[in-house]
Each structure stands twice: as structure tokens, then as C-alpha cells.
Protein backbone atom coordinates (compact mmCIF):
# COMPACT_ATOMS: atom_id res chain seq x y z
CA UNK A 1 0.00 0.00 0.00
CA UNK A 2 1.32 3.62 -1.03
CA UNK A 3 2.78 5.72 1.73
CA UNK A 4 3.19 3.84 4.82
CA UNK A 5 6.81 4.12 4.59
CA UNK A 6 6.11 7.60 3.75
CA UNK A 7 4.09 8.34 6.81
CA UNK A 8 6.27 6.18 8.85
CA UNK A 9 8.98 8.45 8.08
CA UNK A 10 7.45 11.64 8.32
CA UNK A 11 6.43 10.36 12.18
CA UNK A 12 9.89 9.07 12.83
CA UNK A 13 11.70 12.95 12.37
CA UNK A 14 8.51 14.28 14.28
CA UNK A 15 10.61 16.22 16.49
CA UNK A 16 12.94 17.46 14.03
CA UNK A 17 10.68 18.63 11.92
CA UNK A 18 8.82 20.60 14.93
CA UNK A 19 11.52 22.07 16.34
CA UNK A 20 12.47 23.99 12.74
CA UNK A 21 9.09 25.00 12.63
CA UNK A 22 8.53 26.52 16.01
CA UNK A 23 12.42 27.83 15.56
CA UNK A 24 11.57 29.66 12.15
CA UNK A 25 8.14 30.87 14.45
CA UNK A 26 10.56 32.45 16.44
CA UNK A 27 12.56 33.56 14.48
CA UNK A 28 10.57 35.22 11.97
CA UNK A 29 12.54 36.71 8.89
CA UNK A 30 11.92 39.63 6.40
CA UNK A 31 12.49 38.92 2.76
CA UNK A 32 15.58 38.08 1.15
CA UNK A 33 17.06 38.06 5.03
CA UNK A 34 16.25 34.49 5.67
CA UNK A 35 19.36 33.17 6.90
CA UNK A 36 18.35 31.48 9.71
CA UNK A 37 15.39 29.56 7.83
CA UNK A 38 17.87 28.64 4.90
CA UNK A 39 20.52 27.55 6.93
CA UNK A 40 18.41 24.93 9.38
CA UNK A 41 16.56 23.81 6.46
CA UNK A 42 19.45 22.72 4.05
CA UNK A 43 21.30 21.24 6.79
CA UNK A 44 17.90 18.62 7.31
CA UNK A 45 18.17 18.24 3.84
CA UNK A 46 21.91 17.47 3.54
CA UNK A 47 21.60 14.94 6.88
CA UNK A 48 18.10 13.08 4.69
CA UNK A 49 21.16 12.79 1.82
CA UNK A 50 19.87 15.32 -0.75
CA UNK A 51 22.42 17.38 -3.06
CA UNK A 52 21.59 21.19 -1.72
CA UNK A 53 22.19 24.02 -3.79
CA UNK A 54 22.02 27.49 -1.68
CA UNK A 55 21.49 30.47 -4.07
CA UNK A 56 19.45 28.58 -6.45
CA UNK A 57 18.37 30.91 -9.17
CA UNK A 58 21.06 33.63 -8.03
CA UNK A 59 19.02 34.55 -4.75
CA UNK A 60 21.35 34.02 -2.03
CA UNK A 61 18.22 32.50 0.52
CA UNK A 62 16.56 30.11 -2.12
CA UNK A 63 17.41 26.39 -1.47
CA UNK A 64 17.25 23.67 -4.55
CA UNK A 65 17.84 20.06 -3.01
CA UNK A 66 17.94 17.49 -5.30
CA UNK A 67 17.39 13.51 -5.02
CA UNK A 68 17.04 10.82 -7.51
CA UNK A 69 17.31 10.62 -11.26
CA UNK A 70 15.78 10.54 -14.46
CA UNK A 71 11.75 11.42 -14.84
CA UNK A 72 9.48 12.49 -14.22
CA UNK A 73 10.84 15.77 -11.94
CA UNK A 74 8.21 16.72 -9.36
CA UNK A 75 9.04 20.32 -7.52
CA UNK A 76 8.02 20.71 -4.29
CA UNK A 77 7.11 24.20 -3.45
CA UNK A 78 8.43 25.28 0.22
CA UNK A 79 8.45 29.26 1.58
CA UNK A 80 10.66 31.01 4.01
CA UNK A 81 9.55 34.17 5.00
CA UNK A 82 7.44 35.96 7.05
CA UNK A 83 5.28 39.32 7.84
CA UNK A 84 5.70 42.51 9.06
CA UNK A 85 3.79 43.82 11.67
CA UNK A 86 2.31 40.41 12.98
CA UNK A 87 4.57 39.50 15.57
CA UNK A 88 1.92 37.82 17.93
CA UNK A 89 2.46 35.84 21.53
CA UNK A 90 1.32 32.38 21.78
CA UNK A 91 -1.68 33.42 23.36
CA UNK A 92 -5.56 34.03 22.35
CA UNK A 93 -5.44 37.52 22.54
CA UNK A 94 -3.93 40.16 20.57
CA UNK A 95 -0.34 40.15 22.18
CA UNK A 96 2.97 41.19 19.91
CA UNK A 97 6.47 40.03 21.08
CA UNK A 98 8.20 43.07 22.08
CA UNK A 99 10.89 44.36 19.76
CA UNK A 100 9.58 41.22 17.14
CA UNK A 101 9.22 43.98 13.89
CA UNK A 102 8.05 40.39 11.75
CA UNK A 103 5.15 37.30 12.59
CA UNK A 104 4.52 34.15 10.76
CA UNK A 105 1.19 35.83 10.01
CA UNK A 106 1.22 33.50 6.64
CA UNK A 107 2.33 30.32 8.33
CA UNK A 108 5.08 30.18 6.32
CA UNK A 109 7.40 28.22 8.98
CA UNK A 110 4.63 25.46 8.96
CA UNK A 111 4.53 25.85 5.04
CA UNK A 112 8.40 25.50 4.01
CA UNK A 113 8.89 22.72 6.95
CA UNK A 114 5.69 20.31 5.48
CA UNK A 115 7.28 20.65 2.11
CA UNK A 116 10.61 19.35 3.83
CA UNK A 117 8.92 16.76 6.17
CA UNK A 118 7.38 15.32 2.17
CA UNK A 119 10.45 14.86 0.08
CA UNK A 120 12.26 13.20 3.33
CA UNK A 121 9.40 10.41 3.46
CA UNK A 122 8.84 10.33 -0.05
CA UNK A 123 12.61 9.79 -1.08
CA UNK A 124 12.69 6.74 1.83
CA UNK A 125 9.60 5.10 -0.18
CA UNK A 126 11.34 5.76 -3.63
CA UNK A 127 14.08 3.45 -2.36
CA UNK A 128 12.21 0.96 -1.05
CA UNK A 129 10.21 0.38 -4.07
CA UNK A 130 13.07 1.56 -5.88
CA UNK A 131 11.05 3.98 -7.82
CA UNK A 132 12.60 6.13 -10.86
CA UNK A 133 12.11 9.75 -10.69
CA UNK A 134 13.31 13.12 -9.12
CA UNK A 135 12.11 14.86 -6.50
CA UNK A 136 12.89 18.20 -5.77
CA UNK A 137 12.80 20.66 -2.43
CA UNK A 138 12.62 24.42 -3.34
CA UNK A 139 12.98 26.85 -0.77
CA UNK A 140 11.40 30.35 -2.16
CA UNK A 141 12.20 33.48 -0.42
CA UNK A 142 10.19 36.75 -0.39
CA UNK A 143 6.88 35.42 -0.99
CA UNK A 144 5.08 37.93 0.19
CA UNK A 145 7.02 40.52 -2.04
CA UNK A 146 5.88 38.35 -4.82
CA UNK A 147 8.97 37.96 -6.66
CA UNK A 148 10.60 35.78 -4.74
CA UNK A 149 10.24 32.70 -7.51
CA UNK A 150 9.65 35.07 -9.96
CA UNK A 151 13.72 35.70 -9.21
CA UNK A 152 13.98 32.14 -9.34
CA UNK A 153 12.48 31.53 -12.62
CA UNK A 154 14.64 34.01 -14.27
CA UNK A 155 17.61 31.95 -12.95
CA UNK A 156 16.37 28.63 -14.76
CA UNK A 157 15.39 26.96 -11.06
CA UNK A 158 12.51 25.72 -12.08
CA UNK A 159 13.64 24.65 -15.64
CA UNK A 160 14.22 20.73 -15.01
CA UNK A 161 10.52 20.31 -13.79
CA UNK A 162 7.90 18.35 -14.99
CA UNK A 163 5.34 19.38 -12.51
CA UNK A 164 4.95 20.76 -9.29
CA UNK A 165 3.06 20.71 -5.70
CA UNK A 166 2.56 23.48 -3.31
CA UNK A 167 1.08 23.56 0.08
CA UNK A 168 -0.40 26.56 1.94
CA UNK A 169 -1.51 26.63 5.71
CA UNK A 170 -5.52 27.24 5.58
CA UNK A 171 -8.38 26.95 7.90
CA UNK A 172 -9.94 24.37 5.89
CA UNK A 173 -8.30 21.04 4.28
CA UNK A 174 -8.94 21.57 0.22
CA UNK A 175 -7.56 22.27 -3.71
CA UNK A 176 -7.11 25.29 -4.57
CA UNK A 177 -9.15 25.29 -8.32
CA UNK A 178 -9.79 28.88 -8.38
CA UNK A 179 -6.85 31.29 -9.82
CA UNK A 180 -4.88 34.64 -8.05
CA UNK A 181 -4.44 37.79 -9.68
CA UNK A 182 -1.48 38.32 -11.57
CA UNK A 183 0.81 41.37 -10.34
CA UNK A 184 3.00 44.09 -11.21
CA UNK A 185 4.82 46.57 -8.66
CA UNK A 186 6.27 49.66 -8.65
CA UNK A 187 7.53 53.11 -7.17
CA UNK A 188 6.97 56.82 -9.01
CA UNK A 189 9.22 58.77 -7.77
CA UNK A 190 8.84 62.84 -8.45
CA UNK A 191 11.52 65.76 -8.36
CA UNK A 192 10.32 68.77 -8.30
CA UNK A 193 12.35 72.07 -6.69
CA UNK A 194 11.45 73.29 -3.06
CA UNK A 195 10.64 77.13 -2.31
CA UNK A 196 9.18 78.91 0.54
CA UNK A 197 5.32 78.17 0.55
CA UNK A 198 3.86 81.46 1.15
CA UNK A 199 6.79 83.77 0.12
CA UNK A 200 7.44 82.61 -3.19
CA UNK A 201 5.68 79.65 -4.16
CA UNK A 202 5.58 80.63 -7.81
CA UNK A 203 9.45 79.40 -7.88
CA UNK A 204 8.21 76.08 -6.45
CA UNK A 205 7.49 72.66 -8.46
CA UNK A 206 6.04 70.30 -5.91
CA UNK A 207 6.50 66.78 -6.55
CA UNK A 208 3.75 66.15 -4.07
CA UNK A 209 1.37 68.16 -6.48
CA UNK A 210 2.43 65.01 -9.05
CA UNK A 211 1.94 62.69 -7.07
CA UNK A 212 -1.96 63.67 -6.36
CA UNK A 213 -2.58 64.21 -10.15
CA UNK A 214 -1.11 60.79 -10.46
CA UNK A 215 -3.46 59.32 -7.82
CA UNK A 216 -6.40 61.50 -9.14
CA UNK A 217 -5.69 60.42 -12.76
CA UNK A 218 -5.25 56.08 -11.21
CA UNK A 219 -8.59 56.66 -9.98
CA UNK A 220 -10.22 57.94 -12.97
CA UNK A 221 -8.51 55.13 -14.97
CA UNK A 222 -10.51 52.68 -12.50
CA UNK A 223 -13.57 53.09 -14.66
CA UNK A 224 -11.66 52.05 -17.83
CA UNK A 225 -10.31 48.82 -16.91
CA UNK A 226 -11.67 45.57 -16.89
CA UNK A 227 -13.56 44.27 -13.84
CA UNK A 228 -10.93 41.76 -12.55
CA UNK A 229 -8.06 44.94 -12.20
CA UNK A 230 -7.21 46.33 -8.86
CA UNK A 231 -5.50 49.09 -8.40
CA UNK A 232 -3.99 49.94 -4.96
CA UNK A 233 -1.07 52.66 -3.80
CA UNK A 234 0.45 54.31 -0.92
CA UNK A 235 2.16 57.93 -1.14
CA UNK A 236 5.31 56.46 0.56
CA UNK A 237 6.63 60.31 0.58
CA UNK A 238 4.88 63.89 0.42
CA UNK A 239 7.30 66.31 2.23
CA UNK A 240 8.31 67.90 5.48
CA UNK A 241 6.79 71.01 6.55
CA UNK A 242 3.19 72.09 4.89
CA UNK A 243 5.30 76.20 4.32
CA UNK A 244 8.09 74.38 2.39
CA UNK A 245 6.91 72.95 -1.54
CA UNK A 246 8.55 69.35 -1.38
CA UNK A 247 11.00 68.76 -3.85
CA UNK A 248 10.89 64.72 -3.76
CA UNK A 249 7.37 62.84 -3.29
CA UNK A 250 6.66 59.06 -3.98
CA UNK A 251 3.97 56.85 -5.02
CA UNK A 252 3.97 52.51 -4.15
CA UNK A 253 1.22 50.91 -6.87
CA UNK A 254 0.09 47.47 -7.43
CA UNK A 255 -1.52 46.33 -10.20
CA UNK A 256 -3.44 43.55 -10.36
CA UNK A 257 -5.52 41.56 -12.61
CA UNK A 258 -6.38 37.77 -13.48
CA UNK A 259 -4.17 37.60 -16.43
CA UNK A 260 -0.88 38.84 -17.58
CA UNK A 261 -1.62 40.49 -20.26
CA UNK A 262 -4.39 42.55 -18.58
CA UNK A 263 -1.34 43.99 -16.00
CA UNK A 264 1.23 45.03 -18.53
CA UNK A 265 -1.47 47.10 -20.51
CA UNK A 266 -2.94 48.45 -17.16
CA UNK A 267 0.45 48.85 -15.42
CA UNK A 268 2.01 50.97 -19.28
CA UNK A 269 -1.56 52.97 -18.98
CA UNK A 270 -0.87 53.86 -15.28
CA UNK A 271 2.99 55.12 -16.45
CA UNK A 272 1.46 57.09 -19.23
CA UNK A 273 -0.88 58.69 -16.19
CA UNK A 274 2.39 59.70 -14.18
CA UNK A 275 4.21 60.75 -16.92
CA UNK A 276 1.26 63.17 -17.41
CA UNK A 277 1.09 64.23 -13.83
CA UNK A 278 5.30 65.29 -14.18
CA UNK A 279 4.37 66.73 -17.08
CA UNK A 280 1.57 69.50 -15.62
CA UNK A 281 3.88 70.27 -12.54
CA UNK A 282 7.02 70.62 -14.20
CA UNK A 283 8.69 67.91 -12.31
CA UNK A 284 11.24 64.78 -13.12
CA UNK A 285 9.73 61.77 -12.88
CA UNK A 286 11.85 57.94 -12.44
CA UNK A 287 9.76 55.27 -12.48
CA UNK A 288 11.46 52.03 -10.18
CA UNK A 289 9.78 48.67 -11.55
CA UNK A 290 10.03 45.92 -8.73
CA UNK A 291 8.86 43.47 -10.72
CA UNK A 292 5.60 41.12 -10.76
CA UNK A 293 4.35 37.69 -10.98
CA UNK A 294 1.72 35.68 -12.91
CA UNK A 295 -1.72 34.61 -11.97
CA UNK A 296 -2.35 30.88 -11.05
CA UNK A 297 -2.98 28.25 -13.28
CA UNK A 298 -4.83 25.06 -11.23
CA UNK A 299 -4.13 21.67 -13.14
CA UNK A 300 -6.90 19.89 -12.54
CA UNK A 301 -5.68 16.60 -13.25
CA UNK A 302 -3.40 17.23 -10.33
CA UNK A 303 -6.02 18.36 -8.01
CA UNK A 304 -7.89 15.09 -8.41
CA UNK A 305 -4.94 13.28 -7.61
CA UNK A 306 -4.66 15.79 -4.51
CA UNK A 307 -8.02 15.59 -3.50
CA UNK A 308 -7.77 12.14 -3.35
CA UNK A 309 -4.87 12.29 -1.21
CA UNK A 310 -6.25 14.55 1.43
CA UNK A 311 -8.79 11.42 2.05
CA UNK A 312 -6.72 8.34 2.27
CA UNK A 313 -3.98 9.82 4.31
CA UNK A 314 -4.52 9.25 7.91
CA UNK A 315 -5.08 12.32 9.98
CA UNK A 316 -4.55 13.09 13.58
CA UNK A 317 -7.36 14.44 15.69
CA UNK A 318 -7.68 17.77 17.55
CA UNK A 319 -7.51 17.47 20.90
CA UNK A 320 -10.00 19.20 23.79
CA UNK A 321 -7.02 21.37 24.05
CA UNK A 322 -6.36 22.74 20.67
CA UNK A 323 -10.53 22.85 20.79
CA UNK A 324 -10.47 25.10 23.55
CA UNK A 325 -7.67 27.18 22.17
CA UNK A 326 -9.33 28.25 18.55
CA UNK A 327 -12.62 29.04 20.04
CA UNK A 328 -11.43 31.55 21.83
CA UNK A 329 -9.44 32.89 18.65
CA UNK A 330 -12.74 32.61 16.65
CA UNK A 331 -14.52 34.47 19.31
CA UNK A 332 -11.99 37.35 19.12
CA UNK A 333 -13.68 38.07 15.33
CA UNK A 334 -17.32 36.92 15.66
CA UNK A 335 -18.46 37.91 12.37
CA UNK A 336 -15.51 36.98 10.12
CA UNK A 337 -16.01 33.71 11.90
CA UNK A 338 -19.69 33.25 11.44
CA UNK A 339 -19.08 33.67 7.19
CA UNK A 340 -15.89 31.81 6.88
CA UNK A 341 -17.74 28.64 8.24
CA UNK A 342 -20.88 29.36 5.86
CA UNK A 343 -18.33 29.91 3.30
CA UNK A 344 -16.51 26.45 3.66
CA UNK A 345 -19.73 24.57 4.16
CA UNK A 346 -18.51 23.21 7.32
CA UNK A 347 -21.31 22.60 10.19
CA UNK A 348 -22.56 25.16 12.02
CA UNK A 349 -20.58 26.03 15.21
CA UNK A 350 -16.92 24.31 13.83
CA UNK A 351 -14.21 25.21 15.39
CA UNK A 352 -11.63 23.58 13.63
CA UNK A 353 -12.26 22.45 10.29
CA UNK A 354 -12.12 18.25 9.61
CA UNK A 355 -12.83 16.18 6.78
CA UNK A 356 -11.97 17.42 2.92
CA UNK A 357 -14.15 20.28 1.42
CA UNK A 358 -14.80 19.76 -1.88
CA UNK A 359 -12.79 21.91 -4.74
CA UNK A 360 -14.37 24.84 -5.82
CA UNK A 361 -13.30 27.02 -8.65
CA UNK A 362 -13.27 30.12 -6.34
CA UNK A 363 -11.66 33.00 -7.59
CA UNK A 364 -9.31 35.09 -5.23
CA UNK A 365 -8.02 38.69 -5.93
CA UNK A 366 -4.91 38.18 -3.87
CA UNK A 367 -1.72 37.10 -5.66
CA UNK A 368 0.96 34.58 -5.36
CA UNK A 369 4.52 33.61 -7.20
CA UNK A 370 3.28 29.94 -7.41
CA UNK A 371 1.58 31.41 -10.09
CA UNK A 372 5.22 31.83 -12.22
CA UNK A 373 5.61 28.03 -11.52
CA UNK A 374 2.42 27.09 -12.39
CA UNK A 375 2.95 28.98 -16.01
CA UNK A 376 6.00 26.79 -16.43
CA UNK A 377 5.48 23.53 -15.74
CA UNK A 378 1.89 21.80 -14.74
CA UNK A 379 1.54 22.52 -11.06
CA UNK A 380 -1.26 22.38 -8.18
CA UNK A 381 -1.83 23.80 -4.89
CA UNK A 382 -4.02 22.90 -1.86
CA UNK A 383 -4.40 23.85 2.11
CA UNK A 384 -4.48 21.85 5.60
CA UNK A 385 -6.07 23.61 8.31
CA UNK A 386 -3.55 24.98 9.95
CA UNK A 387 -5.00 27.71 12.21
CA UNK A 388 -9.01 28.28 13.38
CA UNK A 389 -11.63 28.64 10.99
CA UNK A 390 -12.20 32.18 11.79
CA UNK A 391 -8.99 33.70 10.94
CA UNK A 392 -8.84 36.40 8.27
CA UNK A 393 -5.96 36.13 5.63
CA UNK A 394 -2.99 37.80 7.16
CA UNK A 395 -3.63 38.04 11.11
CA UNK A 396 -2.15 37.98 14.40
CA UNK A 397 -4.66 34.99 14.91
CA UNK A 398 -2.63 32.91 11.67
CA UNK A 399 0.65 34.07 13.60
CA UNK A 400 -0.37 32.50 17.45
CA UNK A 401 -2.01 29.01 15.36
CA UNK A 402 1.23 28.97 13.31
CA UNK A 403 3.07 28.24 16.58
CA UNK A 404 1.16 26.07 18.29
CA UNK A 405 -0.02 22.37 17.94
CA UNK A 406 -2.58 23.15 15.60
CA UNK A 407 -0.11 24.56 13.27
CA UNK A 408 2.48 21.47 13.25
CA UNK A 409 -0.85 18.65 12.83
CA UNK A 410 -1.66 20.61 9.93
CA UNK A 411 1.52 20.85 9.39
CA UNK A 412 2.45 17.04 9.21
CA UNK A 413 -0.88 16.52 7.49
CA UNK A 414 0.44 18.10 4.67
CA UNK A 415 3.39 16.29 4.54
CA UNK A 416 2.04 12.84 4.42
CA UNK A 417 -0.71 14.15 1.45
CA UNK A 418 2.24 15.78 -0.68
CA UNK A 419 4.34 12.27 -0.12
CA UNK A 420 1.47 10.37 -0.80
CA UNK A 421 0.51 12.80 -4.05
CA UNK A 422 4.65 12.38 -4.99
CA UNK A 423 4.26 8.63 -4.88
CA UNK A 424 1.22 8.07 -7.00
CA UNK A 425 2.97 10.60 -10.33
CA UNK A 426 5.99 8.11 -9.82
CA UNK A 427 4.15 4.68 -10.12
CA UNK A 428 1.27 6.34 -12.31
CA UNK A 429 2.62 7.81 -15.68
CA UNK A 430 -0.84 8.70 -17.15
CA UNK A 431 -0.96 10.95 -14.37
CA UNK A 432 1.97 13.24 -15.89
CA UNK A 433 0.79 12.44 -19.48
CA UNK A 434 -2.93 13.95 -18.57
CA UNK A 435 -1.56 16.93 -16.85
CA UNK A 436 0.96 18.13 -19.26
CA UNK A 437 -1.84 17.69 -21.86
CA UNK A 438 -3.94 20.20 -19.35
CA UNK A 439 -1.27 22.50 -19.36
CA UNK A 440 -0.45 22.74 -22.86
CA UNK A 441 -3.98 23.45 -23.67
CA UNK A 442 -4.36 25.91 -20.79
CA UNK A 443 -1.03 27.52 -22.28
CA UNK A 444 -2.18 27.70 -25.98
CA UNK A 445 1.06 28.11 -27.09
CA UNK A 446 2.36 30.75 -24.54
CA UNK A 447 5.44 30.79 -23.15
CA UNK A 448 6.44 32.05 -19.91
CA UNK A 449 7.91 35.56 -20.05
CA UNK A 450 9.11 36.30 -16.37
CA UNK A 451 8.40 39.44 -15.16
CA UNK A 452 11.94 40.13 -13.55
CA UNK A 453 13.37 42.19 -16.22
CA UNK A 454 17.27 41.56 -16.75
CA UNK A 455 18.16 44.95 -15.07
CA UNK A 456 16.54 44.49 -11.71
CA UNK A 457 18.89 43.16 -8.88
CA UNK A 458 17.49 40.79 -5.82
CA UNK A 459 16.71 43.03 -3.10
């Protein structure tokens, strides 16, 4: 029977896998700064007998560990970083760690350790069965800056794959069929020349003048897009004194929309606005591109395979404990709770979520960097609830779950469904056939163009 070595495995580096969990929860790490994360994760990796590349790509963080040979070559999806501003206590109540600037607010320490916790079972199965095949851990970097893979993928890491798997901690256990908003970024940055307010403003060019026309001029583009674009910015800088006409002001915009294509004209419409906006003040304009990734593309070949797995793998009840401790999280946000469980179709008064809900072809507005992968090779994603059912995307709530036992059961869970979903692609080939078939369809001919342009340097 598939995966009992697997699982047996997984169970047998329990502790190990825990401890680098909890240790990346407290030791959250900013992008591209995660040292720490990188360096406790490779070394499990070299010890389970994988060859570890650090700097995959040519970002000094990102981890490629390699094992096996031959086809097919299954990635396996693993983050590193974590949040700012959701540093968060173990605790049910609103509580950050003092002088803590970041919080695993994204689960991320539960979501690059599952990843690891797979390929180590699944490469102890291949060799018991003596299974062909490669398997391969990625660490990714700067997730939530959404280029961390998108780095990748411009240095060929993801090249040798012939599909991929990623994991992401949830409140609910289910495939992720629905597809992310692609994504540019970018700073507009405005020089204009300072003068004395009220004395002589008339020898003043405020670049904080540009950067209003710019915002006015995003807003009335809003009504000229297509329905799936968002369009958000901060003015990152407007001056220093409200009698002195700033010489320097600054702009942060994301674009968003559910396709490539839709972003690059939206994001070149949005530089024609500031360029416009320089233009009436008299100022300089310099536009900074950071860079972007793609929008998701679910295989759904892969997500029945997946789905599948979430139900055969054996799963580890909560305890009264763990009960006790995400009720009182859910009670903290009464109302977000109340329509995430109607959302998820879970019974009335769930805590935390069991069972498998069924895929649904959900649409999110968010964005991810799986989403590069996924235009690359075939490539699915799915979620394990890691943290109560009443937790809003990106909260101190996600943070205090992502440290305690709830976190690493989901956790673990994960594990055993991605070694499981590994094992099946290697002793199935039709699996691989069908999916690349789904992908080259869903591609149309398209090929991926990354979105890191040549000049731009990892942060």
C-alpha cells in the first residue's frame, strides 16, 4: 500500500521537523534576510542525503535540493519568510512580542517545513520500491514581495521540472481550483524644486502636487479597466513642513488583474498617467519597476490526484485542548467567523475544520509567485487547516495558530498528502501524461515571459 513508509517516516523525524518550525516561528525573517530559515533547512536536507544548492536561481536565501534521477521531476514548493507587523504571543489575545518587527502571520514556517517533512518520506519510499524519478525541495524566499520565484524563474530553477506541488496553511483542508491575480509593482518617484510656501511659491514645483494628479488620474482610470483589475497605492513620501513645496514625493502601486496580459497594458496605462502628472507640474519623474508575478494556473488533473490524497492519508485528531484554544481565537472576530464557516460549508458552530471540502473554482483577488511556476510547468496547490476557521488572511490569529499544535498537525498533514501525491505521479505515468496535456492546452502556445526584467537586482 502507497505511503506507509512515507508516513512512517514523516512520524519518525517528528521532532525534528517541529523544532524547525517553532524555531523559524521564532525567528521570523523579512524577505531576502532568511538566513536562519535557509541555513536549518538545508542542513535537514543534507543529513536526509539530498544534493543542496544554496542560491538557487542567483538569490542568495533560495534552497534547490535534489534527489534521484531521471523522470518524471516533481518540484516541491516550500516558503521562508514571514510578515511585518504580525509578531503575535502564543496566546488568544492580541499580544505582539516586544521588539519582534516580523510574525509568521502566513504560516510560512509550517509551510516551508511540510514541504521538507514530504520529500524526506517520499525519497525513503522511492528506495524501497526503488522507484525512478526526481524529486525536488525548493525553498522560495520573499513570498510575500511576490517575486521571490519570480527571481527564481529568471535563474532557470525551475527549468528541469515536470510538474509541481505546493502547500499553503488554511483553515480548511482543500484544492485550490480557483486562480490569483497576476501582479505588477512599482515606485513613481517625483523631483520637483522646493521654495518657501507662502513667500514665493511661484518658484516652487512640488513633486507632491504630481503625485496627487497621479493618484487623481489612477482613480479615474478605475472606470476604464476591466472588472478583474485592482488598483492599490500608498504615497510612501509627500514632504516635510506644509510652508516648504517638497521637492521629492513618492507613489507605491500594485496592479493587479487575473491575467498577464491585462497587468502590462494596465500597469504601461498607469505610467502614461504619471508621466502626465510630471508633465503638468514641471517635475522629473523615475519610475522604479520591482517586478511582478503571474496569476495561477490550477491543473486539474493534479487536483484530483490531490483531492484524493487529502482522504486516504490518515489524519490526527484535535484534541479538547487545541478545541479550547481556537474558540477563543474565533470568538476574538465573531463575524468573520460566522461567514468563513458558511463559506466552507462546514457545520454550524466548527471550530476547527475536519474532513476534505470539496474543490471549488473560487476565484481570489490576492496574488501569489506559485503562479510563475504554475505557467512553467503543470503545477497544483491545496491547504491543511492549519490555524481556526475564523482567521482572516494575514492576522495575528494565523501568527499565534502557526506556533502552536494546531499549526504542526496541519503541518504534518500536509506532509504525508504531498508524499502520498509524490508517490502516486511516480508509479502512475498517465498521471503526468494527462496533466501536461492540461497545461499545454491551458497555455495555448504561450510561453512564460518572467516578469523580472534583466536589469533588476534581488533586493
Amino acid at each position: 500500500m502507497l505511503g506507509q513508509t512515507a508516513y512512517k517516516t514523516i512520524e519518525a523525524n517528528h521532532d525534528m521537523l517541529k523544532k524547525i518550525a517553532l524555531d523559524m516561528w521564532a525567528n521570523p525573517e523579512g524577505p531576502y534576510r532568511e538566513f536562519k530559515a535557509c541555513e536549518w533547512i538545508s542542513e535537514a536536507l543534507k543529513k536526509a542525503g539530498f544534493d543542496v544548492e544554496i542560491g538557487a536561481g542567483g538569490v542568495p536565501t533560495a534552497i534547490k535540493a535534489t534527489y534521484g534521477s531521471g523522470h518524471p521531476v516533481i518540484g516541491f514548493l516550500g516558503e521562508l519568510d514571514a510578515l511585518p507587523g504580525l509578531s503575535q504571543e502564543l496566546c488568544t489575545e492580541k499580544k505582539p512580542i516586544e521588539g519582534q518587527t516580523y510574525g509568521q502571520g502566513c504560516g510560512h514556517n509550517l509551510l516551508g517545513v511540510a514541504h521538507l517533512g514530504a520529500v524526506i518520506g517520499l525519497k525513503e519510499e522511492m528506495i524501497e520500491k526503488n522507484l525512478p524519478g526526481t524529486i525536488v525541495y525548493y525553498g522560495c524566499p520573499a513570498e510575500e514581495q511576490l517575486t521571490g520565484k519570480s527571481f527564481m524563474a529568471r535563474g532557470g530553477a525551475f527549468d528541469c521540472l515536470d510538474l509541481a506541488i505546493h502547500f499553503h496553511p488554511g483553515k480548511t483542508n482543500t484544492v485550490s481550483l480557483g486562480t490569483s491575480n497576476a501582479l505588477n509593482s512599482a515606485k513613481f518617484h517625483f523631483k520637483g524644486r522646493t521654495a518657501h510656501a507662502g513667500g514665493d511659491p511661484h518658484n516652487g514645483r512640488s513633486a507632491l502636487d504630481a503625485v496627487e494628479l497621479m493618484n487623481v488620474g489612477a482613480n479615474y482610470l478605475r472606470e476604464h479597466v476591466t472588472s478583474d483589475v485592482r488598483i492599490h497605492y500608498i504615497i510612501t513620501e509627500g514632504g516635510t513642513a506644509p510652508n516648504i513645496v517638497p521637492d521629492k514625493a513618492s507613489n507605491f502601486y500594485f496592479i493587479r488583474a487575473q491575467s498577464r496580459e491585462v497587468v502590462e497594458d494596465t500597469y504601461e496605462r498607469l505610467c502614461k498617467i504619471a508621466q502626465g502628472a510630471a508633465m503638468m507640474t514641471e517635475t522629473e519623474l523615475e519610475i522604479e519597476y520591482l517586478g511582478g508575478c503571474y496569476n495561477t494556473l490550477p491543473n486539474k488533473v493534479l487536483g484530483k490526484v490531490v483531492y484524493d490524497c487529502l482522504k486516504e492519508v490518515p489524519v490526527e485528531p484535535w484534541t479538547e485542548e487545541e478545541l479550547k484554544f481556537a474558540d477563543a481565537l474565533n470568538k476574538t472576530m465573531p463575524e468573520v467567523y460566522a461567514k468563513n464557516v458558511a463559506a466552507s460549508g462546514a457545520p454550524e458552530g466548527t471550530i476547527l475544520f475536519e474532513g476534505v471540502e470539496e474543490p471549488k473554482a473560487v476565484n481570489s483577488f490576492g496574488s501569489t509567485d506559485v503562479g510563475d511556476v504554475q505557467h512553467i510547468c503543470p503545477a497544483i496547490m491545496f491547504n491543511t487547516a492549519t490555524y481556526n476557521i475564523g482567521a482572516p488572511g494575514h492576522c495575528w490569529q494565523i501568527t499565534a495558530s502557526a506556533g502552536s499544535s494546531i499549526g504542526i498537525k496541519g503541518m504534518l498533514l500536509a506532509s504525508r498528502v504531498m508524499a502520498l501525491f509524490g508517490l502516486k505521479v511516480l508509479t502512475d505515468p498517465k498521471i503526468y501524461e494527462k496533466a501536461k496535456a492540461e497545461f499545454d492546452k491551458a497555455m495555448a502556445g504561450k510561453k512564460y515571459k518572467c516578469p523580472i526584467t534583466p536589469e533588476l537586482l534581488v533586493p
